[in-house]
Structure formats: C-alpha cells, structure tokens
C-alpha atoms as a PDB file:
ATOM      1  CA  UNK A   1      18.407  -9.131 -15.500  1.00  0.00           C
ATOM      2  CA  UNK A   2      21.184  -7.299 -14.142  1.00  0.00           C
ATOM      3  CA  UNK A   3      20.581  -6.019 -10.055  1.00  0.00           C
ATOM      4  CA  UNK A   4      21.172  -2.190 -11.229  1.00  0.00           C
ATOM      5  CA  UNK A   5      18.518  -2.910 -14.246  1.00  0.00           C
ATOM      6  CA  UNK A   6      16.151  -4.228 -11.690  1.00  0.00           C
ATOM      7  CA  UNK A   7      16.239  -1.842  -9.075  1.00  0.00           C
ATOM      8  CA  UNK A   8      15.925   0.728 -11.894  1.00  0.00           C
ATOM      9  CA  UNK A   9      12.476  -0.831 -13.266  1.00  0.00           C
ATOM     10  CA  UNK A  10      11.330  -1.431  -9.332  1.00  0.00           C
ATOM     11  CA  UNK A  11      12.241   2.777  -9.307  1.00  0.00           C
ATOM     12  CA  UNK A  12      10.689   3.607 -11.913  1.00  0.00           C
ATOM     13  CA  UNK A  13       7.516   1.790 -11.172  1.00  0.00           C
ATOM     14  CA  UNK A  14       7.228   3.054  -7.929  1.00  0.00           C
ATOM     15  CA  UNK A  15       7.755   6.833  -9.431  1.00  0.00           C
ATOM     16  CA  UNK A  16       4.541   6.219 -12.054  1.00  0.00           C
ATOM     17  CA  UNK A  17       2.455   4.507  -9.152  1.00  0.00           C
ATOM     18  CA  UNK A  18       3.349   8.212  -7.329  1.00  0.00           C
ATOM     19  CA  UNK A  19       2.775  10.492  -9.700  1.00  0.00           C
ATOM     20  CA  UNK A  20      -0.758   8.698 -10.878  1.00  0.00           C
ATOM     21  CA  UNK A  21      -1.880   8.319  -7.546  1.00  0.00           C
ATOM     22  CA  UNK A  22      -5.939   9.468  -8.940  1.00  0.00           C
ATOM     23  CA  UNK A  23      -5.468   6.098 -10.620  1.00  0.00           C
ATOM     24  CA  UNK A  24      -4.974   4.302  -8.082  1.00  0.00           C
ATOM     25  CA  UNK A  25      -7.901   4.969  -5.878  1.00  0.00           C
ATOM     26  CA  UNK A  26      -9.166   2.119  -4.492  1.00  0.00           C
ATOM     27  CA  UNK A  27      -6.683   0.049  -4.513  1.00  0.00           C
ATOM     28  CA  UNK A  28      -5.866  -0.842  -0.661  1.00  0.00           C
ATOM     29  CA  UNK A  29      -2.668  -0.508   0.521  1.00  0.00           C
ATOM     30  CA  UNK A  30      -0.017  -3.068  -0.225  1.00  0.00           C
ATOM     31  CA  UNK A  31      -1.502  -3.483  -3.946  1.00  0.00           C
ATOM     32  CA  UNK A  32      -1.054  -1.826  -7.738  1.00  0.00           C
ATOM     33  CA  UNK A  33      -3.599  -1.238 -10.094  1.00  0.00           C
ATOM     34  CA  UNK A  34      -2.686  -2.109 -13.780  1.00  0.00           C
ATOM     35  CA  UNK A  35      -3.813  -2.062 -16.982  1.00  0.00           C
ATOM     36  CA  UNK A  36      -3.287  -5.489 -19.039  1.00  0.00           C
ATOM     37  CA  UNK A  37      -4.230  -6.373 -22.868  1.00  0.00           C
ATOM     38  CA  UNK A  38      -2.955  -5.957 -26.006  1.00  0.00           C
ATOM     39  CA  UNK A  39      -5.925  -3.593 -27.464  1.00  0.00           C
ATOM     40  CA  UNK A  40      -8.364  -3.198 -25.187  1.00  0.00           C
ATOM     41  CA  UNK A  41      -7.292  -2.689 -21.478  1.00  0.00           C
ATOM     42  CA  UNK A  42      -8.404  -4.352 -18.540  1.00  0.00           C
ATOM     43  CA  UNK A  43      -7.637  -3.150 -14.728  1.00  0.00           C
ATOM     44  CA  UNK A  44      -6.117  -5.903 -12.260  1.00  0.00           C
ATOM     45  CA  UNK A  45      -4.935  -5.154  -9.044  1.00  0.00           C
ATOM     46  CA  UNK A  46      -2.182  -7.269  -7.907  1.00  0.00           C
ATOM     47  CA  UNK A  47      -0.379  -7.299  -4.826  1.00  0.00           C
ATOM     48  CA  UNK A  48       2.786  -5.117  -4.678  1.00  0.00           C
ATOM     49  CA  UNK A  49       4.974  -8.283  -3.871  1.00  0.00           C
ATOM     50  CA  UNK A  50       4.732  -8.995  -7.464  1.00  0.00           C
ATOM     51  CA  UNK A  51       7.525  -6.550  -8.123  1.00  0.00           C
ATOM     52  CA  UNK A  52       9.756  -9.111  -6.591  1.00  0.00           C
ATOM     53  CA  UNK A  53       8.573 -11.870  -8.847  1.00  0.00           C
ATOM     54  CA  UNK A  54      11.003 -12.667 -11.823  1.00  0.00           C
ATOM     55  CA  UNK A  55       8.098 -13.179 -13.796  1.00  0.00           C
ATOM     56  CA  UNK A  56       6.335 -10.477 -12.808  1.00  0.00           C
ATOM     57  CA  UNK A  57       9.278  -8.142 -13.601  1.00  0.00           C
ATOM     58  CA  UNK A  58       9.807  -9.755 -17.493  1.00  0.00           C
ATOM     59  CA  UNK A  59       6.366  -8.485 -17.996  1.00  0.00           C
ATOM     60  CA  UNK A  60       7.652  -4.920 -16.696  1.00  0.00           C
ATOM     61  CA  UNK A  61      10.470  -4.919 -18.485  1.00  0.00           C
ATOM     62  CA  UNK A  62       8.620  -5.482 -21.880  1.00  0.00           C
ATOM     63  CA  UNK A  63       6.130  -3.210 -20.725  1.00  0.00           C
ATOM     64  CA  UNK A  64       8.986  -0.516 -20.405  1.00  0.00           C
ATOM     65  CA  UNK A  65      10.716  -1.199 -23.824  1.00  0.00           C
ATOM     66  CA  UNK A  66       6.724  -1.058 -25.417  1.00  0.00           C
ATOM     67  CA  UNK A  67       5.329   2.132 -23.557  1.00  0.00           C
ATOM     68  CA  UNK A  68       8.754   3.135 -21.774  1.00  0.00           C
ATOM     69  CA  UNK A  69       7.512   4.972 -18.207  1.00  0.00           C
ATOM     70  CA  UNK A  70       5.100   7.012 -19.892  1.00  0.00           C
ATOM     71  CA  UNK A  71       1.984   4.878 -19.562  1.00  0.00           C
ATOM     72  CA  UNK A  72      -1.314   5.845 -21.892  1.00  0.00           C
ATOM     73  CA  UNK A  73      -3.627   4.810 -19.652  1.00  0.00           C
ATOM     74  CA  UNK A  74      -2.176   6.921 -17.073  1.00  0.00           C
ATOM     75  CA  UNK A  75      -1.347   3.803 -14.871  1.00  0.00           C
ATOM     76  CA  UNK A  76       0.887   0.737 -15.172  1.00  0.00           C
ATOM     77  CA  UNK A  77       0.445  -0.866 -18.648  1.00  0.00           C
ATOM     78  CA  UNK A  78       1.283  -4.462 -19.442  1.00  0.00           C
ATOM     79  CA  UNK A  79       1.358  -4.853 -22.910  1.00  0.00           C
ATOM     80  CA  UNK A  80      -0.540  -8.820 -23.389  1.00  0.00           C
ATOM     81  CA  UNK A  81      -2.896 -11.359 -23.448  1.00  0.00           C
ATOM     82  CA  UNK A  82      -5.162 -11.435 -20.811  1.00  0.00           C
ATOM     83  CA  UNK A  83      -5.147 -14.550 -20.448  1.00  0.00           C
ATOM     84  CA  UNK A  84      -1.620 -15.140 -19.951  1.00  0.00           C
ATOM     85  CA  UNK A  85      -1.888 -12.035 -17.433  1.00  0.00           C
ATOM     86  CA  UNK A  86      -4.324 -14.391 -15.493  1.00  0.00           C
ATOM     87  CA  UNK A  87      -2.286 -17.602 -16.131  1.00  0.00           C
ATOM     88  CA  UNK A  88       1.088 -16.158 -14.790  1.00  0.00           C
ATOM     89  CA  UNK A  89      -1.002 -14.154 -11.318  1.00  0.00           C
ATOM     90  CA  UNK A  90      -2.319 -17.266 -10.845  1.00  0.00           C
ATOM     91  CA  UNK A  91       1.233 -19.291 -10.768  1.00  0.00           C
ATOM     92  CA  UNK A  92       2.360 -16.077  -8.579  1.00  0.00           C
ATOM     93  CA  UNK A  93      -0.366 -16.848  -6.042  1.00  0.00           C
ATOM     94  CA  UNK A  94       0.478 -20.934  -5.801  1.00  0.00           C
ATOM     95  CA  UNK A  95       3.759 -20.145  -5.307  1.00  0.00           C
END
C-alpha cells in the first residue's frame, strides 16, 4: 500500500472515530471501538496502535472498499470472521 493511500485510510479513520464520538464512549483513551463480523456485529476495542499494523490496515482497507467511510453501525466496521478478527489481535499483541 502506497504511503499517500495509507495516510489517507489512517485520515479517514481518525475523521469517523471524530464524528461518532457517542460510539465511542467507554472506550479509554489510546483505544477504538469497532464493529467486526460478517452478519451479525460484535464490538472489540483495540488499541489505537493497530492503525500502524500492516495487518491491521488490510482489514481497513477492505473495510473501506465494502462500507467505504460511511459505517452502518455508526462506528468502525470490519467486514469478517470473528474469529480471524481474534486470530490476527492476538498475533498483533505477541508481536
């Protein structure tokens, strides 16, 4: 991913987390609420470091092409398996 392309979905992110700050209530500082699964949607909060996680940012960038910055749950939605959210936030935290 291209630097311009990332700081554009880094941008953007921040922007929604801004603008649907009531869905983010208690989250502490330094974390993001989001909303991961395919049908039903499930709330994780993760720690904002994430955004600089290549991994991390592939699942925003599909998230973007699926939903594009206009999120239906009203916060950040990732668009897959749970489990597989869980799988790669657990390889974020080892690392």
């Amino acid at each position: 991913m291209g630097a311009f392309r990332f700081q554009s979905l880094v941008s953007n992110t921040k922007q929604l987390i801004k603008l649907n700050s009531k869905h983010q209530q208690n989250v502490p500082k330094g974390y993001l609420a989001v909303y991961v699964g395919e049908v039903q949607r499930q709330r994780f909060v993760v720690p904002l470091s994430y955004l600089d996680q290549p991994l991390f940012q592939e699942l925003l960038r599909r998230s973007e092409e699926d939903f594009g910055f206009d999120h239906p749950m009203g916060g950040l939605t990732i668009p897959c398996r749970e489990e597989a959210f869980v799988h790669l936030t657990n390889q974020l935290r080892i690392s």
